[in-house]
C-alpha atoms as a PDB file:
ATOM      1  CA  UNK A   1       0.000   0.000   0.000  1.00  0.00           C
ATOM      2  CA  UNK A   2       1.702   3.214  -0.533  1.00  0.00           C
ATOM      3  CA  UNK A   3       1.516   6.613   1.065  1.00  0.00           C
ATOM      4  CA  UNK A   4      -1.090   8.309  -1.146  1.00  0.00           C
ATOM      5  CA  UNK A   5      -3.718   5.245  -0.198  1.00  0.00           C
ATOM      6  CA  UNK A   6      -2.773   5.185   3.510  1.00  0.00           C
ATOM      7  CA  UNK A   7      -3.490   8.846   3.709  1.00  0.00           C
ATOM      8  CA  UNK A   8      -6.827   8.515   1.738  1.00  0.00           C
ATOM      9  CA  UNK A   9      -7.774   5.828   4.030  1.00  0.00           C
ATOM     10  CA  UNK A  10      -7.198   7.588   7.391  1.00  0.00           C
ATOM     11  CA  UNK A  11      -8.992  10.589   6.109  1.00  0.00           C
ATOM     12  CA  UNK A  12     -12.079   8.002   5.701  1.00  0.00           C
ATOM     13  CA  UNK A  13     -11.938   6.127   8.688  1.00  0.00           C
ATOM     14  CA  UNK A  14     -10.612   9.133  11.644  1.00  0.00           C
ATOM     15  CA  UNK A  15     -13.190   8.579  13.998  1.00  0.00           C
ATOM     16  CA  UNK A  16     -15.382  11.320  15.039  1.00  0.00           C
ATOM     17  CA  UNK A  17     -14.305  11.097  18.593  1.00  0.00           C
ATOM     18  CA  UNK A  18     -10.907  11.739  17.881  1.00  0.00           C
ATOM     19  CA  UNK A  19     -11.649  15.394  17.068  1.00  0.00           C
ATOM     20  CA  UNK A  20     -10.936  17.455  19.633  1.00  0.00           C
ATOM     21  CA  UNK A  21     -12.784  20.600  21.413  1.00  0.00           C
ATOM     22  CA  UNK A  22     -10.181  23.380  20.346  1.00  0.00           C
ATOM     23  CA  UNK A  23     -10.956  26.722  19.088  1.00  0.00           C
ATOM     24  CA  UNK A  24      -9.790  28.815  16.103  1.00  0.00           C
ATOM     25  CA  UNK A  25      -6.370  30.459  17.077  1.00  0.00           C
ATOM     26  CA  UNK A  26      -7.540  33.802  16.340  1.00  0.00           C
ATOM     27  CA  UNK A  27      -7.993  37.043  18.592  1.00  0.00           C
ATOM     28  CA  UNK A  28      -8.150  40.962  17.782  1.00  0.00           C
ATOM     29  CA  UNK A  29      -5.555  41.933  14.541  1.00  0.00           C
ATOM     30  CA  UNK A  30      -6.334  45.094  15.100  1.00  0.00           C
ATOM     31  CA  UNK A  31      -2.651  47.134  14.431  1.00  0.00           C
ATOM     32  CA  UNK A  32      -3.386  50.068  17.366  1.00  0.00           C
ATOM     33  CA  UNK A  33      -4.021  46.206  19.761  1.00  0.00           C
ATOM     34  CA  UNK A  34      -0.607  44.511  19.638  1.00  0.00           C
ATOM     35  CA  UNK A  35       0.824  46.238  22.548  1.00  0.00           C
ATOM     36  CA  UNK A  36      -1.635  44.238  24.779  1.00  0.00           C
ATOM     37  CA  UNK A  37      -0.808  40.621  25.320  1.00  0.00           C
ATOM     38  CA  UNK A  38      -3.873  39.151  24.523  1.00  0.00           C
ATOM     39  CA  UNK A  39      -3.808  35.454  24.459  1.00  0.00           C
ATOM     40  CA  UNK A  40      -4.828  32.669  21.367  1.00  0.00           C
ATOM     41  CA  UNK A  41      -7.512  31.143  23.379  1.00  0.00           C
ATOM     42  CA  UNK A  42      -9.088  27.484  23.325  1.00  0.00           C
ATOM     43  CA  UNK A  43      -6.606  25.223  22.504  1.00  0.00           C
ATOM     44  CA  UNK A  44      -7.864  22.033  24.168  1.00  0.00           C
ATOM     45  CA  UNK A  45      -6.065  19.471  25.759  1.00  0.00           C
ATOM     46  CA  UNK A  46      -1.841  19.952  26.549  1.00  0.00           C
ATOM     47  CA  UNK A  47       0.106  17.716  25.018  1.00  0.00           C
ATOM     48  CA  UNK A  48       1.373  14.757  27.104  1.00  0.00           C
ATOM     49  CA  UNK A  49       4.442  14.218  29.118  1.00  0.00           C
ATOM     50  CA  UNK A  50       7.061  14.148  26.392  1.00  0.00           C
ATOM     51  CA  UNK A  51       5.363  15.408  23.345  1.00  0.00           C
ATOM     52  CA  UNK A  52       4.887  18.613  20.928  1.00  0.00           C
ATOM     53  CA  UNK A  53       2.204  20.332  19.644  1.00  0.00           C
ATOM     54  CA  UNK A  54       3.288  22.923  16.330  1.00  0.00           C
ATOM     55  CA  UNK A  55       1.117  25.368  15.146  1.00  0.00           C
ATOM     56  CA  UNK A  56       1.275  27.733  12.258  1.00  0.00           C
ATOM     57  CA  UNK A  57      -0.849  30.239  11.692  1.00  0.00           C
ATOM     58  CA  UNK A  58      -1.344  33.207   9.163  1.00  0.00           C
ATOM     59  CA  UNK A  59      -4.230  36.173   9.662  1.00  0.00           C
ATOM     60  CA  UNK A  60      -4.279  38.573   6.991  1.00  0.00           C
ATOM     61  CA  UNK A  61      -6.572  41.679   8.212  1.00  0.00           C
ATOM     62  CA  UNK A  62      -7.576  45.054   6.398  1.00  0.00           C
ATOM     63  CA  UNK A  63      -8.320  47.679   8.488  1.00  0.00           C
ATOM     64  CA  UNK A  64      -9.952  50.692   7.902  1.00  0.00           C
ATOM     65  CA  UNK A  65     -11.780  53.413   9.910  1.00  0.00           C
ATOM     66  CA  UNK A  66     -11.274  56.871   9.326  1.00  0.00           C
ATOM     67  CA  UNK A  67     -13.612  59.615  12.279  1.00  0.00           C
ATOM     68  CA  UNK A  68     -13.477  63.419  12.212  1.00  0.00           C
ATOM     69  CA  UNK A  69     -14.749  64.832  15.269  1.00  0.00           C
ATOM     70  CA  UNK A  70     -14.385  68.457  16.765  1.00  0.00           C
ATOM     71  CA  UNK A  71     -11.316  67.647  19.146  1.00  0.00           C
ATOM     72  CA  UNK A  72     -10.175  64.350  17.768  1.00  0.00           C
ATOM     73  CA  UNK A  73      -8.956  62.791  14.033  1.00  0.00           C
ATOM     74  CA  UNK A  74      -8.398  59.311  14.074  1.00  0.00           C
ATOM     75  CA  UNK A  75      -7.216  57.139  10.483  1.00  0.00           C
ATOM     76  CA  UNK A  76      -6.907  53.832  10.637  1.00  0.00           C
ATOM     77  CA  UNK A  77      -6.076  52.580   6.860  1.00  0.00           C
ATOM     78  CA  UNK A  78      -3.674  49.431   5.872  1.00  0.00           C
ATOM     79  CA  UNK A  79      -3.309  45.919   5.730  1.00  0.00           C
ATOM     80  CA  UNK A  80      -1.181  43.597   8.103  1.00  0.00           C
ATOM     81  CA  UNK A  81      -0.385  39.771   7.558  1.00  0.00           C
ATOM     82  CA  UNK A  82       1.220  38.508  10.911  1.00  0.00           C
ATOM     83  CA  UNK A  83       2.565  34.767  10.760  1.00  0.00           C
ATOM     84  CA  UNK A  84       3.108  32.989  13.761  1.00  0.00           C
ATOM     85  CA  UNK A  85       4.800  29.964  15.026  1.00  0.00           C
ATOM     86  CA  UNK A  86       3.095  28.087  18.104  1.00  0.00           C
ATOM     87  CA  UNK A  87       5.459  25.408  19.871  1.00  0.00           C
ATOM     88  CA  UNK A  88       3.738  23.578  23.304  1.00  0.00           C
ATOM     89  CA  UNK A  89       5.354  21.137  25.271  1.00  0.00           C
ATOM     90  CA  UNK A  90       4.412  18.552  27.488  1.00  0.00           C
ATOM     91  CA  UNK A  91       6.783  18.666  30.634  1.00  0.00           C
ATOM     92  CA  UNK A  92       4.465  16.104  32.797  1.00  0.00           C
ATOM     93  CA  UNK A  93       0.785  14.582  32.768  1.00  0.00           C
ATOM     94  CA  UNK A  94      -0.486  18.365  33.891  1.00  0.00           C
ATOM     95  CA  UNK A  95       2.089  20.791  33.294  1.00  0.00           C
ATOM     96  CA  UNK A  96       3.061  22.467  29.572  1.00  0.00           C
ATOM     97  CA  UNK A  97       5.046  25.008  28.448  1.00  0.00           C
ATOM     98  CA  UNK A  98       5.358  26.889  24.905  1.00  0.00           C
ATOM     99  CA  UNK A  99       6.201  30.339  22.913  1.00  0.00           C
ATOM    100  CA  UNK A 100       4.585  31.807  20.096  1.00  0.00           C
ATOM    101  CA  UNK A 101       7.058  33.629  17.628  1.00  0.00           C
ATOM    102  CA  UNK A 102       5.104  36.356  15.233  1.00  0.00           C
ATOM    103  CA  UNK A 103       6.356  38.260  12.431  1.00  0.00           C
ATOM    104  CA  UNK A 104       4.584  40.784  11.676  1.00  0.00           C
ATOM    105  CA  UNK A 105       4.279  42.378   7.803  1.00  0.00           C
ATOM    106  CA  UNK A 106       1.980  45.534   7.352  1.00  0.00           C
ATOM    107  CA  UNK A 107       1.727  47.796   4.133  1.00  0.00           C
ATOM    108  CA  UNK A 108      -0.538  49.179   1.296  1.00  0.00           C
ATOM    109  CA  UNK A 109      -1.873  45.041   0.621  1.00  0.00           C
ATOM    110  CA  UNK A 110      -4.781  44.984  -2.021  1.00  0.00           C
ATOM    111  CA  UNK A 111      -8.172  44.017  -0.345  1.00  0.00           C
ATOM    112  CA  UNK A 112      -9.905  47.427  -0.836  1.00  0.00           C
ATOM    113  CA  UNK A 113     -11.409  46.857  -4.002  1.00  0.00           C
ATOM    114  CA  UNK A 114     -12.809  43.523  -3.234  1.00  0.00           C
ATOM    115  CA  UNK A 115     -14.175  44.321   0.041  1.00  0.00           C
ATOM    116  CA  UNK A 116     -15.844  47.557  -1.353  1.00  0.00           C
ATOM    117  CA  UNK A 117     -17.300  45.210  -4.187  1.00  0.00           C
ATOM    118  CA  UNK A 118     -18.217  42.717  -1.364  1.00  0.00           C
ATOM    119  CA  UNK A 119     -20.274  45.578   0.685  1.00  0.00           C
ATOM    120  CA  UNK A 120     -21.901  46.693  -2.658  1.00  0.00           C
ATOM    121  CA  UNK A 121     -23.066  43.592  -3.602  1.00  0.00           C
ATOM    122  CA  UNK A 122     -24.858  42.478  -0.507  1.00  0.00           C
ATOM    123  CA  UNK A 123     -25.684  46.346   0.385  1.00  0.00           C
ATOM    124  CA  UNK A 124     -23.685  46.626   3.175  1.00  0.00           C
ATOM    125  CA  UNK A 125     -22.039  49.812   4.351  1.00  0.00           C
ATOM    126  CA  UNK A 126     -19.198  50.883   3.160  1.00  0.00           C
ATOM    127  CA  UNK A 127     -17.849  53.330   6.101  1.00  0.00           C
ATOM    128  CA  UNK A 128     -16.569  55.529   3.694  1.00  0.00           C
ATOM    129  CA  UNK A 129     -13.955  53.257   1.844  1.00  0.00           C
ATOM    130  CA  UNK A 130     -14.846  55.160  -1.268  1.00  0.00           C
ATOM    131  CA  UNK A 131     -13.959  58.755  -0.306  1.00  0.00           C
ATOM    132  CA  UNK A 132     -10.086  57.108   0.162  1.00  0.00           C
ATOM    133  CA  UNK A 133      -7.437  56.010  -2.170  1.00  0.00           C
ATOM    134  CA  UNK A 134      -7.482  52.646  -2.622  1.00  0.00           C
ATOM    135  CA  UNK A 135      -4.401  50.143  -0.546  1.00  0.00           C
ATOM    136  CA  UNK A 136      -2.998  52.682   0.935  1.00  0.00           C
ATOM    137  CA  UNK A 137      -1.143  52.385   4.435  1.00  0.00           C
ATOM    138  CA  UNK A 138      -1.570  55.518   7.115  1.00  0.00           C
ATOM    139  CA  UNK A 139      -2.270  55.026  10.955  1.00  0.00           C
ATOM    140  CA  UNK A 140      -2.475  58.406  12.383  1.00  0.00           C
ATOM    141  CA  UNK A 141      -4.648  60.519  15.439  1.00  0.00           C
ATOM    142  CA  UNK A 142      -4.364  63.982  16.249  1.00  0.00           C
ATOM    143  CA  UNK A 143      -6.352  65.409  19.607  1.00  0.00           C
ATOM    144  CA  UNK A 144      -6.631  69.164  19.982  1.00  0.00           C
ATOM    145  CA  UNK A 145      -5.208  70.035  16.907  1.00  0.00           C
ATOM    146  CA  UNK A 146      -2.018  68.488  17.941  1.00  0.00           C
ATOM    147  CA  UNK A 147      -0.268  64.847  16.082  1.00  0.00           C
ATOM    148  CA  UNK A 148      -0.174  62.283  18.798  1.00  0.00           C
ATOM    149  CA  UNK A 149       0.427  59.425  16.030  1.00  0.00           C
ATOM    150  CA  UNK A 150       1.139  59.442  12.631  1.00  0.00           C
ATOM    151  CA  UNK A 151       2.878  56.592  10.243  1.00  0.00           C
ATOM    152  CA  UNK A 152       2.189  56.450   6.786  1.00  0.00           C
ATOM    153  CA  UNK A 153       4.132  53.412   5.700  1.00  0.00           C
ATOM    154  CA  UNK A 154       4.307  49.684   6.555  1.00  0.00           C
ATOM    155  CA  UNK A 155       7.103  47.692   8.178  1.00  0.00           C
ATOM    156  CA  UNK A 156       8.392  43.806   8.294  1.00  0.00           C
ATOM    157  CA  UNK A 157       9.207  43.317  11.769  1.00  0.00           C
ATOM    158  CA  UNK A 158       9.226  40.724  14.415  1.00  0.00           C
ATOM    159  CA  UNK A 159       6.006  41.277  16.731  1.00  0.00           C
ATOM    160  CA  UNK A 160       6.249  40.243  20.583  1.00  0.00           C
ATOM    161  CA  UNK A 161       7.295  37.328  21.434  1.00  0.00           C
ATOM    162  CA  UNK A 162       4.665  34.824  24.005  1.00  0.00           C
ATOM    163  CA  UNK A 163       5.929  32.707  26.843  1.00  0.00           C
ATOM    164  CA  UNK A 164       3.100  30.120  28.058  1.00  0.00           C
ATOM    165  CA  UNK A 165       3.163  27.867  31.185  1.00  0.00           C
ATOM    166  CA  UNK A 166      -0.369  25.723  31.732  1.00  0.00           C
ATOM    167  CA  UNK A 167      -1.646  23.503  34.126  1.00  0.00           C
ATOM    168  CA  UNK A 168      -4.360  21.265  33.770  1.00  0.00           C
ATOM    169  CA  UNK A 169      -6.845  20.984  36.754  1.00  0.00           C
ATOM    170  CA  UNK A 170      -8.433  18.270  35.120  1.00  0.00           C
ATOM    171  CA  UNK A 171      -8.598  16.921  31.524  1.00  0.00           C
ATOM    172  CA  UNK A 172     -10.983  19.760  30.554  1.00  0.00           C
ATOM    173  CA  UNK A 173     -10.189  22.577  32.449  1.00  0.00           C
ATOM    174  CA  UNK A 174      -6.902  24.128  32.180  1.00  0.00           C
ATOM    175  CA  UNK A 175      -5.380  27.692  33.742  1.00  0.00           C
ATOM    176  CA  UNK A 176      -2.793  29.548  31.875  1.00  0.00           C
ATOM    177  CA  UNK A 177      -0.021  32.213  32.204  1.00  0.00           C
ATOM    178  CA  UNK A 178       1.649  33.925  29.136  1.00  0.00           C
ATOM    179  CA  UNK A 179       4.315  36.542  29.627  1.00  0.00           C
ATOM    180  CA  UNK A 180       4.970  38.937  26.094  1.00  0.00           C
ATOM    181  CA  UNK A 181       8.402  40.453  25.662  1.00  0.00           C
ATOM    182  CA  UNK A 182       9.301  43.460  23.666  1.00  0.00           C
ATOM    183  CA  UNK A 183      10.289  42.324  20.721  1.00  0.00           C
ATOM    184  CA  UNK A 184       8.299  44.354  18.579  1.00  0.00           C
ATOM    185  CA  UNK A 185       8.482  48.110  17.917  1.00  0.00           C
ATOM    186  CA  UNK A 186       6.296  50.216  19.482  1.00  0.00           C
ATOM    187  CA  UNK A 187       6.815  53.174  16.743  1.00  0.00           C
ATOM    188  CA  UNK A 188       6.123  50.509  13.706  1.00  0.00           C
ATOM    189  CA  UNK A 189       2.683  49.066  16.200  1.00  0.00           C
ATOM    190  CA  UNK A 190       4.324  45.537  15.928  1.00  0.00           C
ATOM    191  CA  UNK A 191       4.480  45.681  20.111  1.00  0.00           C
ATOM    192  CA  UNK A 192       7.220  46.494  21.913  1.00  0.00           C
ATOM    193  CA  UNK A 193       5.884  45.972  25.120  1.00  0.00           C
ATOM    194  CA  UNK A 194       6.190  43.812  28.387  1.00  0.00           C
ATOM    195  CA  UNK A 195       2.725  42.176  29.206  1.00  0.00           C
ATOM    196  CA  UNK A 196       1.211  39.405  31.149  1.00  0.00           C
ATOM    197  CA  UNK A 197      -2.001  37.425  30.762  1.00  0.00           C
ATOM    198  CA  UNK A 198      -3.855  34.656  32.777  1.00  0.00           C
ATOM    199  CA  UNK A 199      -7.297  32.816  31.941  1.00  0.00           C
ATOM    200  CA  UNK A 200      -9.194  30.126  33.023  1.00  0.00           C
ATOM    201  CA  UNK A 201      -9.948  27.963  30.185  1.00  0.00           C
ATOM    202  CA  UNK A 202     -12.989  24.624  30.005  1.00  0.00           C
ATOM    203  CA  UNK A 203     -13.634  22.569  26.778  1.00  0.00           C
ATOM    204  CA  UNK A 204     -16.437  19.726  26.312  1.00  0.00           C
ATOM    205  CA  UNK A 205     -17.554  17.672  23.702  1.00  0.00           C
ATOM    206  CA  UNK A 206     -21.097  16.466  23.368  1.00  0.00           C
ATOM    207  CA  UNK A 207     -24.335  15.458  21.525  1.00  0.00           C
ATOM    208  CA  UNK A 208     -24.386  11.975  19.580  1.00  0.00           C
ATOM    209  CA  UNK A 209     -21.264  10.226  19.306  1.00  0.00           C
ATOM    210  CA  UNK A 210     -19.377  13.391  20.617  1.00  0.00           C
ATOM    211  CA  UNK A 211     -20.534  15.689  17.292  1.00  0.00           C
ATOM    212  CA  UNK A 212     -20.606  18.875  19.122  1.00  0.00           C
ATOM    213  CA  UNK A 213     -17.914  20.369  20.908  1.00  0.00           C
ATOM    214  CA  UNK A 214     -17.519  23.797  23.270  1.00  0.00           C
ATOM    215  CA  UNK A 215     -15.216  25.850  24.850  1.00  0.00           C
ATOM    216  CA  UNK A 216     -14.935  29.277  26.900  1.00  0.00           C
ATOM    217  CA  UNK A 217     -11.611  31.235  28.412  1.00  0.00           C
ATOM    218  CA  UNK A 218     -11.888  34.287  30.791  1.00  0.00           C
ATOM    219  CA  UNK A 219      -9.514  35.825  31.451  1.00  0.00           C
ATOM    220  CA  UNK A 220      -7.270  39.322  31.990  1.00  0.00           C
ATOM    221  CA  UNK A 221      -4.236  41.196  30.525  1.00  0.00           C
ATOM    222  CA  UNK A 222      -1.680  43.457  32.873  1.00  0.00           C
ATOM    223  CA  UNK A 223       0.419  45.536  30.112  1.00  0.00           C
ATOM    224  CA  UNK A 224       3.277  48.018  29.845  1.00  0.00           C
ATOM    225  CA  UNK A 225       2.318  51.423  27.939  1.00  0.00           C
ATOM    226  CA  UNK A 226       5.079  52.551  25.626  1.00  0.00           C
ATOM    227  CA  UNK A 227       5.782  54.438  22.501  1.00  0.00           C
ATOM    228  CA  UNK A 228       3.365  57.643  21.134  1.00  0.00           C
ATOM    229  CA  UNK A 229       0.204  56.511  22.236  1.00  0.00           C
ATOM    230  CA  UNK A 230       1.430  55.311  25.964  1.00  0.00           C
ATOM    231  CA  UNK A 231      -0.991  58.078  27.592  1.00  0.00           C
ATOM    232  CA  UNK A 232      -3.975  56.788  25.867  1.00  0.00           C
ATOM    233  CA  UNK A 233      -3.179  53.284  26.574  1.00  0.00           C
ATOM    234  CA  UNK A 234      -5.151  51.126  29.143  1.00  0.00           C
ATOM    235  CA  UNK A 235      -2.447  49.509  31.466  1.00  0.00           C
ATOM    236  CA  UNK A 236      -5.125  46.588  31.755  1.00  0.00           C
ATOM    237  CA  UNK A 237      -7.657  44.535  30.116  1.00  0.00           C
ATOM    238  CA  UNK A 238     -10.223  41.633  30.820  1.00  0.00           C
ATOM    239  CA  UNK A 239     -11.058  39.121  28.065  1.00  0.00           C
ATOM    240  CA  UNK A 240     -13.748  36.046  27.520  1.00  0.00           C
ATOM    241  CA  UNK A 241     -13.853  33.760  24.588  1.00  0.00           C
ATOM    242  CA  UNK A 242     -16.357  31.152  23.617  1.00  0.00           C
ATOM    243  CA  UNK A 243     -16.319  28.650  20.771  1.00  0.00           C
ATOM    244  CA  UNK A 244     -18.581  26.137  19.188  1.00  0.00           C
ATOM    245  CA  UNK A 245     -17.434  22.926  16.648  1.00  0.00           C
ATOM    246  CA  UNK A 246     -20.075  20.659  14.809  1.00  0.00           C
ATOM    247  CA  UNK A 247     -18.187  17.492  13.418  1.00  0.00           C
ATOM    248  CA  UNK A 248     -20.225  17.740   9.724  1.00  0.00           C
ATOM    249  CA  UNK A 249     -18.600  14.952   8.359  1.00  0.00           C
ATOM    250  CA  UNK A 250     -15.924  12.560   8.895  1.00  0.00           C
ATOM    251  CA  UNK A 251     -12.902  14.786   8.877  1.00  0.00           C
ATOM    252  CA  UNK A 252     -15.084  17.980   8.040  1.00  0.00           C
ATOM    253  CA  UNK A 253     -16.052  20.222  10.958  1.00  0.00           C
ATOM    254  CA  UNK A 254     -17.886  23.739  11.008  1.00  0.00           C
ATOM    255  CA  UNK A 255     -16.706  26.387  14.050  1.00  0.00           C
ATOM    256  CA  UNK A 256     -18.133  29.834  15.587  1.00  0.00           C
ATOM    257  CA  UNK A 257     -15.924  31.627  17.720  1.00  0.00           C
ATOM    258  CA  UNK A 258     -16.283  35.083  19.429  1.00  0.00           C
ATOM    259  CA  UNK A 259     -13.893  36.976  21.646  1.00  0.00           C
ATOM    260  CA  UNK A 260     -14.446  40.179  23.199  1.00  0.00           C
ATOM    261  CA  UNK A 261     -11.974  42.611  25.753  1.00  0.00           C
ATOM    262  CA  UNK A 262     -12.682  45.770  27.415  1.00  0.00           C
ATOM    263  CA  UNK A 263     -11.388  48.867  26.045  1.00  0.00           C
ATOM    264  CA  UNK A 264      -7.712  49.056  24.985  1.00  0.00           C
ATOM    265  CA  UNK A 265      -7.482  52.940  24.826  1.00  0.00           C
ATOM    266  CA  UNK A 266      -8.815  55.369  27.040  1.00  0.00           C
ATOM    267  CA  UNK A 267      -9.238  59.614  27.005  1.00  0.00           C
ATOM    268  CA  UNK A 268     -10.174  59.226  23.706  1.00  0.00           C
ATOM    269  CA  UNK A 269     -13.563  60.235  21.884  1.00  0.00           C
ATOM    270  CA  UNK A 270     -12.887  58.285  18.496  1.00  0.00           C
ATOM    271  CA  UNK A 271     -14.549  54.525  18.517  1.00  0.00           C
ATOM    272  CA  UNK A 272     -11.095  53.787  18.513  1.00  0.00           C
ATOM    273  CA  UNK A 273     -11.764  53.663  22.530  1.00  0.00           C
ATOM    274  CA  UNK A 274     -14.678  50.999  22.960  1.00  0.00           C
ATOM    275  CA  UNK A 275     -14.369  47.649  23.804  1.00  0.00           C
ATOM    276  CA  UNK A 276     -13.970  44.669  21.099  1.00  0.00           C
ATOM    277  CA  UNK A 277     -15.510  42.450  19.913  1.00  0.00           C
ATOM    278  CA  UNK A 278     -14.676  39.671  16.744  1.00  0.00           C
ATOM    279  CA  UNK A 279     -16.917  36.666  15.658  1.00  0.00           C
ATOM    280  CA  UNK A 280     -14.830  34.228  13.496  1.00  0.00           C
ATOM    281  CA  UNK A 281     -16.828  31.018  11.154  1.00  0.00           C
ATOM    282  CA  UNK A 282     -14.831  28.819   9.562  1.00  0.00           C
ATOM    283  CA  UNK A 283     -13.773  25.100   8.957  1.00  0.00           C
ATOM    284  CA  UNK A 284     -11.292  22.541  10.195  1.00  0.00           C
ATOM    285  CA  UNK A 285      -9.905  20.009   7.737  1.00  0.00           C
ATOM    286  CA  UNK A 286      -8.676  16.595   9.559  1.00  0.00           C
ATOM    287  CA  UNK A 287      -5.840  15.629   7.456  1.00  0.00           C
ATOM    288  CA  UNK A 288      -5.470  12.911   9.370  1.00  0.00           C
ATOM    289  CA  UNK A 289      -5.219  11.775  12.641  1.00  0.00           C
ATOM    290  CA  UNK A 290      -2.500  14.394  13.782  1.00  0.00           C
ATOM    291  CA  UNK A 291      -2.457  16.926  10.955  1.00  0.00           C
ATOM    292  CA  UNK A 292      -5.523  19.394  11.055  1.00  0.00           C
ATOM    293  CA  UNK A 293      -6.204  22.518   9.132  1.00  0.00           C
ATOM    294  CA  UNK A 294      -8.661  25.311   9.462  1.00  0.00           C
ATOM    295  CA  UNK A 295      -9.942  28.231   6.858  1.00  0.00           C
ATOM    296  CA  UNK A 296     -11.937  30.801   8.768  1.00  0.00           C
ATOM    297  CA  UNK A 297     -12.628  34.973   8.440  1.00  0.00           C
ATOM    298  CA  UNK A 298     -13.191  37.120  11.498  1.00  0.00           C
ATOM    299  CA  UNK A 299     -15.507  40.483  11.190  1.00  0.00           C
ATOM    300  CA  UNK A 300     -15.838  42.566  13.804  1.00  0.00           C
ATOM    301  CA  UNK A 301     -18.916  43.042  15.860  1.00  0.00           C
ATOM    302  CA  UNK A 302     -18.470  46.225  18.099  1.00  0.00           C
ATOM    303  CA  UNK A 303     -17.667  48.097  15.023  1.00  0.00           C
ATOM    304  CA  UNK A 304     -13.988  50.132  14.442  1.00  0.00           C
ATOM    305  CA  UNK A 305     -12.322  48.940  17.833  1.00  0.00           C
ATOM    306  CA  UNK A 306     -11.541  45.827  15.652  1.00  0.00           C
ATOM    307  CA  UNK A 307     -10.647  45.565  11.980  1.00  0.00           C
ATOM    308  CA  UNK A 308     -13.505  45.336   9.419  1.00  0.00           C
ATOM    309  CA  UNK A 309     -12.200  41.866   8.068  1.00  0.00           C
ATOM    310  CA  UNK A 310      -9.769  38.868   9.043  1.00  0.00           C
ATOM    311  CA  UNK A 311      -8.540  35.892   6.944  1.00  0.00           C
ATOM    312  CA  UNK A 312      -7.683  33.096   9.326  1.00  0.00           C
ATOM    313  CA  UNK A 313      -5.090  29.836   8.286  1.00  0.00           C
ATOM    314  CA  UNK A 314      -4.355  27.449  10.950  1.00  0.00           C
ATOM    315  CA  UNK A 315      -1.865  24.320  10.648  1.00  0.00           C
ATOM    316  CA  UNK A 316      -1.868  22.270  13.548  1.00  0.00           C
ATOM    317  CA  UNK A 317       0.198  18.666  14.359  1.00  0.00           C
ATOM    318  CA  UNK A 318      -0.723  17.246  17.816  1.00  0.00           C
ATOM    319  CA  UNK A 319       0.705  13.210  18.139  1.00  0.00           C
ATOM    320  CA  UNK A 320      -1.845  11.137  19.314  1.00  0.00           C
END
């Protein structure tokens, strides 16, 4: 038998209860967001005494939200596509550590036109997309007349790096502590900042033969302010996530996922201010019993504090 047939043949026969409750490794893309250390949430179960878990994942996000108001301008108009490398380690039955290494690439890109034609097509709004050249890259906020921020061309950079220690309570319920270094540049909004997060973390499966699966995180963020924007920054944050999977098909599953903080910037009048809020759909692909793949987008619900539109790609390998 070669390896083409024993690859078609695991696809056909992975069971449905090897499919685990994890979420989609997403969370807020938002550029003016990555000096706060907020956590990929919902991973499921550590890996064992011994073993690795690798994850790659790529988010491509378009941002754009431009506000004039009598004391405050705020511009928020570029692309970013941040790649990151996700290692966990089991170091005994309950205890794992791991690091997440981003880079972080943010420019001009070349989603406007197709998201404008998206929004015209199924008459939705188009926040004023059309008033604005098309791909361009400028981040900038003046209060009072005066420039707190401006930058008006991308970067390749290294974002913060994650440190991650977990402890499982029990095989479903799991705590968590990451610690972010400054690795990134506050200037180029890569990072650049020390933080520290901590969540509780619960994932079931259920319904016939184990079809359905669930998780939720709470949790909260403790985070250095640096660079232009340090006054305006909140030196803490609170976060809850909650996901849904629904096994479709053999190796197929379908996943909802939302994940909302409290307000990352404060003493500021531009939506820029409120708290966030993402929901993210997508799919998983079981490539067999240790390789899995997922396909989702992320839109943001509490309009502006997050970017209009994320494209989610998640590789995963977790031995069985």
């Amino acid at each position: 038998m070669n390896t083409f047939h024993r690859w078609a043949i695991a696809l056909l026969i992975t069971p449905i209860a090897s499919v685990q409750a994890q979420g989609l490794m997403t969370r807020n893309e938002a550029s003016l967001s990555r000096f706060a250390p907020l956590p990929v949430v919902g991973e499921g179960a550590l890996p064992k005494a011994g073993q690795s878990h690798w994850g790659l994942t790529l988010d491509l996000t378009n941002e754009f939200y431009v506000e004039v108001l009598a004391d405050e301008t705020a511009q928020l108009d570029g692309e970013t596509l941040a790649t990151t490398l996700r290692w966990r380690h089991g170091l005994s039955e309950r205890w794992a550590v791991g690091i997440d290494l981003p880079l972080v690439d943010s420019g001009r890109g070349f989603l406007d036109r197709w998201i404008e034609d998206w929004h015209e097509w199924f008459g939705l709004p188009n926040a004023g997309r059309e008033q604005f050249p098309q791909d361009q890259y400028r981040f900038a906020l003046t209060q009072n007349g005066a420039t707190v921020f401006e930058r008006d061309r991308g970067t390749t950079d290294l974002g913060d790096v994650n440190l991650r220690g977990s402890y499982a309570l029990n095989p479903q319920r799991r705590v968590h502590a990451q610690l972010s270094l400054p690795t990134g540049r506050a200037t180029a909004l890569t990072g650049g900042t020390w933080g520290f997060a901590g969540w509780l973390e619960e994932d079931r499966r259920f319904g016939s033969a184990g079809r359905w699966g669930g998780f939720y995180s709470l949790g909260a963020t403790v985070q250095q302010r640096r660079g232009p924007l340090a006054d305006l920054q909140a030196p803490y944050s609170a976060f809850a996530s909650a996901g849904l999977d629904w096994n479709l098909w053999r190796s197929l599953s379908v996943l909802g996922q939302i994940y909302g903080h409290t307000a990352l910037y404060r003493d500021v009048a531009s939506e820029i201010g409120d708290p966030g809020l993402q929901l993210a759909l997508g799919a998983r692909w079981a490539l067999s019993p240790q390789w899995s793949a997922d396909l989702a987008f992320q839109e943001d619900l509490i309009v502006n504090a997050s970017p209009d539109f994320s494209l989610h790609l998640g590789i995963r390998f977790r031995p069985r």
